[in-house]
N, C-alpha and C. Protein backbone atom coordinates (compact mmCIF):
# COMPACT_ATOMS: atom_id res chain seq x y z
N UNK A 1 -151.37 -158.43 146.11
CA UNK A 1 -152.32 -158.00 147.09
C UNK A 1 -152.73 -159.22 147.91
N UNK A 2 -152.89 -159.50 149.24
CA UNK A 2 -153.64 -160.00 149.82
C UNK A 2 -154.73 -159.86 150.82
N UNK A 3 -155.30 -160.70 150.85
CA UNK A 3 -156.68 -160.61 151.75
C UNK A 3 -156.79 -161.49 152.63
N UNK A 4 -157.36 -160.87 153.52
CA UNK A 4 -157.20 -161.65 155.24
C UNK A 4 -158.69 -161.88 155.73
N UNK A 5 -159.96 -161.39 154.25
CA UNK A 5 -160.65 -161.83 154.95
C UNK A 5 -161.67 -163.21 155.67
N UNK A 6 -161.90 -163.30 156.78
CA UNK A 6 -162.48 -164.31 156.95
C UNK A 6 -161.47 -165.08 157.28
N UNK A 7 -159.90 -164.57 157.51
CA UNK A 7 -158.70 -165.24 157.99
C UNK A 7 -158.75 -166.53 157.22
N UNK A 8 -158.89 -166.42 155.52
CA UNK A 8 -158.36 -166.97 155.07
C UNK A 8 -157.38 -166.68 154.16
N UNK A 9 -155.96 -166.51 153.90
CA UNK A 9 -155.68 -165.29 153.20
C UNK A 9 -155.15 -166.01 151.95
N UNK A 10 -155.45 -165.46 151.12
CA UNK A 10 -155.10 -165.62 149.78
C UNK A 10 -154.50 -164.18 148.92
N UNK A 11 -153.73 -164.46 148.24
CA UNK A 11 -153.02 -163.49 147.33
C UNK A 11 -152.47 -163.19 145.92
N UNK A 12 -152.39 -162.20 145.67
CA UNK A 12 -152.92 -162.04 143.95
C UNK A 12 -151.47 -161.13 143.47
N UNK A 13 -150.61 -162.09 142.46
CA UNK A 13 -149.20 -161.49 141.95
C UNK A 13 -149.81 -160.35 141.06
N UNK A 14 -149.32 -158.79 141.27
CA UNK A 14 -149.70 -158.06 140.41
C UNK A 14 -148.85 -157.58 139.60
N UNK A 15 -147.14 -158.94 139.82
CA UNK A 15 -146.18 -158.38 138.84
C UNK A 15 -146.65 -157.97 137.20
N UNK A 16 -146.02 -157.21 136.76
CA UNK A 16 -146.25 -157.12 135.63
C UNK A 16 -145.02 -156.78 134.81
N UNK A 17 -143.62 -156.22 135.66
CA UNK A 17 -142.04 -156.32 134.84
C UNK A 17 -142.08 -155.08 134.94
N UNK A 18 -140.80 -154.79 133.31
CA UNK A 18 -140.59 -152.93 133.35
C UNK A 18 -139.36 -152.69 133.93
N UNK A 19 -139.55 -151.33 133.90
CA UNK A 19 -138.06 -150.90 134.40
C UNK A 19 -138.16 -150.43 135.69
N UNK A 20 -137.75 -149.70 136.42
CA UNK A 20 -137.76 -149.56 137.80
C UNK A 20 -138.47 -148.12 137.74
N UNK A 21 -139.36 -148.41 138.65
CA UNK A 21 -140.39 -147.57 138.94
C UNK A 21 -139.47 -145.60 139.43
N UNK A 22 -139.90 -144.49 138.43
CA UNK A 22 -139.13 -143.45 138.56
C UNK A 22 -138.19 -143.20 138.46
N UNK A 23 -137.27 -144.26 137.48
CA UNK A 23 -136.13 -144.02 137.27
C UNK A 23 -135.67 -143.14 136.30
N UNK A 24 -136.39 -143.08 134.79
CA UNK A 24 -136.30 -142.26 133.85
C UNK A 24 -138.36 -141.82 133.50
N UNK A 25 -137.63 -140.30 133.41
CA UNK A 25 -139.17 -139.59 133.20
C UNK A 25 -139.94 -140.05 131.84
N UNK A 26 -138.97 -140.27 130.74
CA UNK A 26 -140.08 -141.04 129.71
C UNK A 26 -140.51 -142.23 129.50
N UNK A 27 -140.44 -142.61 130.96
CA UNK A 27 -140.97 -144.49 131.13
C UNK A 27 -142.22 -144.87 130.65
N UNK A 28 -142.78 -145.92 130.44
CA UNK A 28 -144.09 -146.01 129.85
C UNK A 28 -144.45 -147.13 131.19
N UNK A 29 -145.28 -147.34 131.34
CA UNK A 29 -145.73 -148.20 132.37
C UNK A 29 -146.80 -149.21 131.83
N UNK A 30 -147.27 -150.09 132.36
CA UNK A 30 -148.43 -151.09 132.40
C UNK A 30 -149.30 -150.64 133.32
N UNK A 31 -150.83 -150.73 132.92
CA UNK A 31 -152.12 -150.15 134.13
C UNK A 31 -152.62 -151.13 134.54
N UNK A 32 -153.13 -151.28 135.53
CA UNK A 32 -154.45 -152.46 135.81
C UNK A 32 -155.17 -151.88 136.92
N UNK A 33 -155.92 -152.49 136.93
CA UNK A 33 -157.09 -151.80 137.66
C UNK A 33 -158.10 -153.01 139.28
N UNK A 34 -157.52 -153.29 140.09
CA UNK A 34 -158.11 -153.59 140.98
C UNK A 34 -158.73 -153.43 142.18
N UNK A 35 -159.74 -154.19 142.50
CA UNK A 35 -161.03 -153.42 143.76
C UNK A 35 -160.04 -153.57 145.02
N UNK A 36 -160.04 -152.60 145.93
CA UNK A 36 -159.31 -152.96 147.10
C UNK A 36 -160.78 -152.91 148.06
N UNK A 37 -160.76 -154.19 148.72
CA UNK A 37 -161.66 -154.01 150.28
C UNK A 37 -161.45 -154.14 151.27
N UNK A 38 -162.30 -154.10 152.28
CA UNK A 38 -161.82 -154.25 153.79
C UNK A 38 -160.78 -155.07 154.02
N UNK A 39 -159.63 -154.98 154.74
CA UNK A 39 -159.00 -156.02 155.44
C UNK A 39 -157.80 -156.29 154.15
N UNK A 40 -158.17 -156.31 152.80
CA UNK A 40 -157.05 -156.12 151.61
C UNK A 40 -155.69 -155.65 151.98
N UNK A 41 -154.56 -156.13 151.61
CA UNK A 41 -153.44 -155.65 152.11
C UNK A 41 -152.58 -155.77 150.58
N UNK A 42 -152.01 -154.65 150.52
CA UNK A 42 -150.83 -154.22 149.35
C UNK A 42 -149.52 -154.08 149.69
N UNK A 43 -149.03 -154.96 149.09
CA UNK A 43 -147.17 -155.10 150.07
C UNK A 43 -146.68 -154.30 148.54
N UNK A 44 -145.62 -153.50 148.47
CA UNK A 44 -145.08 -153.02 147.45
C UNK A 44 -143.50 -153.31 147.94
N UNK A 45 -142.79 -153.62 146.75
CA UNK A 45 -141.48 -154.11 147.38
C UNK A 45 -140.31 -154.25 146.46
N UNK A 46 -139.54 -153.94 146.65
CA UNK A 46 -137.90 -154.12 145.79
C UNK A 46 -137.79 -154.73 145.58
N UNK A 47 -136.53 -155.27 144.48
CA UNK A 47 -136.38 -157.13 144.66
C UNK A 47 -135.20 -157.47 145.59
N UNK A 48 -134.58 -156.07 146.51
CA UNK A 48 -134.18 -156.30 147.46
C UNK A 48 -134.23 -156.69 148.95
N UNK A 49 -135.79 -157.03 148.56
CA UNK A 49 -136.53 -157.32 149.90
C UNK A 49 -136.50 -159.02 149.48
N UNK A 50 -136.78 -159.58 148.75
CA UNK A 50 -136.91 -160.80 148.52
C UNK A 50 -135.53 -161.38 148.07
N UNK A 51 -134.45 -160.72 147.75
CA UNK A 51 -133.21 -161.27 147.20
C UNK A 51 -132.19 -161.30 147.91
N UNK A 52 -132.56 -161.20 149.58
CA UNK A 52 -131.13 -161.09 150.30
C UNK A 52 -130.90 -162.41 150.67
N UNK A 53 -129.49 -162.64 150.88
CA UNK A 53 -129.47 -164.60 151.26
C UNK A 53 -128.63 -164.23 152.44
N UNK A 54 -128.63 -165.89 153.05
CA UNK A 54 -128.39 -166.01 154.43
C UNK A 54 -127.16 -166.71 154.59
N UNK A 55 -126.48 -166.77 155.68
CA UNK A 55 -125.05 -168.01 155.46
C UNK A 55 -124.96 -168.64 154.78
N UNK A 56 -126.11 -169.94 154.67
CA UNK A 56 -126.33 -170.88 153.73
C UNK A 56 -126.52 -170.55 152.53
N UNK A 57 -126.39 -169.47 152.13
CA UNK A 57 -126.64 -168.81 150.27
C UNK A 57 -128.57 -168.96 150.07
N UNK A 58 -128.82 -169.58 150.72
CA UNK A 58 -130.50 -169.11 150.88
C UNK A 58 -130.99 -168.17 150.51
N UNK A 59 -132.11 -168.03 149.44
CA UNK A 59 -132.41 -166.87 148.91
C UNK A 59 -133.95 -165.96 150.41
N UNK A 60 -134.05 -165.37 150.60
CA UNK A 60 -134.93 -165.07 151.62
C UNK A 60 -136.50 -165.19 150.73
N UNK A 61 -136.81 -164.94 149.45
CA UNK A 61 -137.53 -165.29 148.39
C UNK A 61 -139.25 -164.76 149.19
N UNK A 62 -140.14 -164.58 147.82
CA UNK A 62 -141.07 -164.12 147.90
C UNK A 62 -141.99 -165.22 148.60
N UNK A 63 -141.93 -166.12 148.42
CA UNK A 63 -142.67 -167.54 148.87
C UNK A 63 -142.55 -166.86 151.00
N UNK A 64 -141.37 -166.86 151.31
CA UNK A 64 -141.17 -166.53 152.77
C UNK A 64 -141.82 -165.12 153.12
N UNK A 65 -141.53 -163.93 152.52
CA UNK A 65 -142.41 -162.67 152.70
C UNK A 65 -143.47 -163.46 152.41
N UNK A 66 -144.39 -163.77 152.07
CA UNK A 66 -146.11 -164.09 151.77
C UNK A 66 -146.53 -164.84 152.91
N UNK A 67 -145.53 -166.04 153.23
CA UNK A 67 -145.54 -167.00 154.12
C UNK A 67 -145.06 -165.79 155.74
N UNK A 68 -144.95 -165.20 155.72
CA UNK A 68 -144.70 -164.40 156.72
C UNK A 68 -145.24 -163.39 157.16
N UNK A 69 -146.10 -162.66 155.82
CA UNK A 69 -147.47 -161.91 155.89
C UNK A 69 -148.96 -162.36 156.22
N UNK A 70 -148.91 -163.43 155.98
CA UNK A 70 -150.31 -164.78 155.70
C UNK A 70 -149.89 -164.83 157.11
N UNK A 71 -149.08 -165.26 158.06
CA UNK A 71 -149.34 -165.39 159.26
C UNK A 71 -149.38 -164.74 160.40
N UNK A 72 -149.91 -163.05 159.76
CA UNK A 72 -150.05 -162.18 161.14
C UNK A 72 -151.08 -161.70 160.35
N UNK A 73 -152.52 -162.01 160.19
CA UNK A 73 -153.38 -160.82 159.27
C UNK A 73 -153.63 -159.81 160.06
N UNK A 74 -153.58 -160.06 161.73
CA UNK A 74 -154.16 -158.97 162.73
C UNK A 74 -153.54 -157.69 162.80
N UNK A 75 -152.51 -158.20 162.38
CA UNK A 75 -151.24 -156.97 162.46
C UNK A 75 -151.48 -155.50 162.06
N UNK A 76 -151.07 -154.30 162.37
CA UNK A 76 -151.54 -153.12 161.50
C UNK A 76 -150.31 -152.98 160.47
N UNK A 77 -150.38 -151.94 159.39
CA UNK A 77 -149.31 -152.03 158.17
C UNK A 77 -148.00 -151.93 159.18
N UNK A 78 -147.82 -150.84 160.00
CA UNK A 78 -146.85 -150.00 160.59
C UNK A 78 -145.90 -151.63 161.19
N UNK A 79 -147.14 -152.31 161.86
CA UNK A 79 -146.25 -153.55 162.70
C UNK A 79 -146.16 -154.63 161.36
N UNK A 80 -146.41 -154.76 160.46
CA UNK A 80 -146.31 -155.71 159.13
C UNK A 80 -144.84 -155.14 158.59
N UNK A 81 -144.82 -153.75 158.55
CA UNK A 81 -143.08 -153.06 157.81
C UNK A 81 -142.32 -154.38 158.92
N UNK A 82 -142.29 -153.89 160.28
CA UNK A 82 -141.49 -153.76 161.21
C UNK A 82 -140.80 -155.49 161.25
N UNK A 83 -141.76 -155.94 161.04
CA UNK A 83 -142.05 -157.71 161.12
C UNK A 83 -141.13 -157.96 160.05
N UNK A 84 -141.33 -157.41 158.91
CA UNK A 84 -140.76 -158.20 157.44
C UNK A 84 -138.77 -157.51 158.08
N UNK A 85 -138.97 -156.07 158.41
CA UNK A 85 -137.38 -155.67 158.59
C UNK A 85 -136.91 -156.26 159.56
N UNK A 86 -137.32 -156.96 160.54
CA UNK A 86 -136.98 -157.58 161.28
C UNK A 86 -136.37 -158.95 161.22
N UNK A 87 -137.26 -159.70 160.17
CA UNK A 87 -137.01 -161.39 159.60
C UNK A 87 -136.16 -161.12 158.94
N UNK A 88 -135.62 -159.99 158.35
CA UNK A 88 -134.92 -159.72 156.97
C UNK A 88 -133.68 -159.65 157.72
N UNK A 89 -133.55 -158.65 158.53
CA UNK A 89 -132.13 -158.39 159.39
C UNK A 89 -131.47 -160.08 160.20
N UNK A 90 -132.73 -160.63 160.73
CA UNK A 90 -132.48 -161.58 161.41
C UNK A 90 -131.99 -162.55 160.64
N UNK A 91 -132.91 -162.96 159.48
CA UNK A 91 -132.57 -163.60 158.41
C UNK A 91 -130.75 -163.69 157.83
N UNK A 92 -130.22 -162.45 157.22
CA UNK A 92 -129.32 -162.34 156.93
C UNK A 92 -128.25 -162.15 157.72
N UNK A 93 -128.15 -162.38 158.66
CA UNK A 93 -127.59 -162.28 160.23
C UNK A 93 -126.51 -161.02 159.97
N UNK A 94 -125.25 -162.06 159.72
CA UNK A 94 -123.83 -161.49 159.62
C UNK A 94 -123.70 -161.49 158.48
N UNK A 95 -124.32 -161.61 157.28
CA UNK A 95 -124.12 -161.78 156.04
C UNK A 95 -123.89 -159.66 155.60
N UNK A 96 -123.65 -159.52 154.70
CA UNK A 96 -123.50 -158.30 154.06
C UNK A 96 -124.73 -158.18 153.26
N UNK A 97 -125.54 -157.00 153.57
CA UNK A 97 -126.48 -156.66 152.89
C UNK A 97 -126.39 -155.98 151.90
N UNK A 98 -126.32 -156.44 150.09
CA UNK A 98 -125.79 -155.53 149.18
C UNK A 98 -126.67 -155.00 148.53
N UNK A 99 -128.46 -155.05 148.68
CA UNK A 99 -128.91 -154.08 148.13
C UNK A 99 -129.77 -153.27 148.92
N UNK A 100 -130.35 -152.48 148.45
CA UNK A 100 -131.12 -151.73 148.84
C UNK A 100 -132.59 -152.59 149.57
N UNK A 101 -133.53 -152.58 150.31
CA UNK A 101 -134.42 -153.07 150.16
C UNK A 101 -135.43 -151.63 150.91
N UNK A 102 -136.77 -151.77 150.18
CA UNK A 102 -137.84 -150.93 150.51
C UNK A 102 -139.02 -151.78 150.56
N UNK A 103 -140.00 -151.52 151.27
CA UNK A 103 -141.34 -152.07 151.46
C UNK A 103 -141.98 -150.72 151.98
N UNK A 104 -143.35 -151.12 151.36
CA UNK A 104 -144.46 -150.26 151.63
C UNK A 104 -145.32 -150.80 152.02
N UNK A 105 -146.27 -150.48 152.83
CA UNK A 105 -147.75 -152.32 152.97
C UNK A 105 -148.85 -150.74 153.56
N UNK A 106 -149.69 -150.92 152.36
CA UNK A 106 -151.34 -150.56 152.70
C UNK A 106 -152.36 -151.37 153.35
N UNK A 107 -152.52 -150.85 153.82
CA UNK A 107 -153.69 -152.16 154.65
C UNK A 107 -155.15 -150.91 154.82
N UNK A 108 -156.28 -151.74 153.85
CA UNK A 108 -157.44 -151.28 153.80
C UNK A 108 -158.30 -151.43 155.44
N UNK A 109 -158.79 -150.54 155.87
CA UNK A 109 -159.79 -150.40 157.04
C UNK A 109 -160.84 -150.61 156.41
């Protein structure tokens, strides 16, 4: 999760592991429980969003999504998707994209 407010943004890993979310119906999951507030933003994401590489074998890595979210807080979710599919495509130019990637981004009003 991160937070933009006061445009300082800081962010909170809510990995917790497991198997892939809906894959088999008798999965057991991990809970946690956090406050979302104003301006709070929830990126949800594959590890195909962070694992595509570039000519150089460059991993595109979570450090660059954060570093790439942290610098538009103004943004609405809709233009935050558009931004990350955009660096991602650009990113991996001519390279072959072999997985899947999904993103979701909540952004609290």
């Amino acid at each position: 999760m991160c937070n933009f407010e006061q445009f300082l943004p800081a962010c909170l890993d809510l990995e917790t592991g497991g198997l892939v979310l809906g894959a088999f119906s008798d999965s057991v999951y991990q809970e946690g429980l956090i406050e979302i507030k104003p301006h709070d933003l929830l990126l949800l994401y594959t590890d195909g969003v962070t694992e595509i590489y570039n000519e150089a074998n460059e991993e595109f890595g979570v450090e660059r999504l954060l570093d790439l979210v942290k610098t538009h807080p103004r943004l609405t979710a809709k233009e935050i998707t558009s931004l990350v599919q955009n660096n991602i495509l650009d990113f991996a130019a001519d390279q072959s994209i072999q997985d899947d990637f999904t993103l979701v981004v909540l952004k609290a009003l």
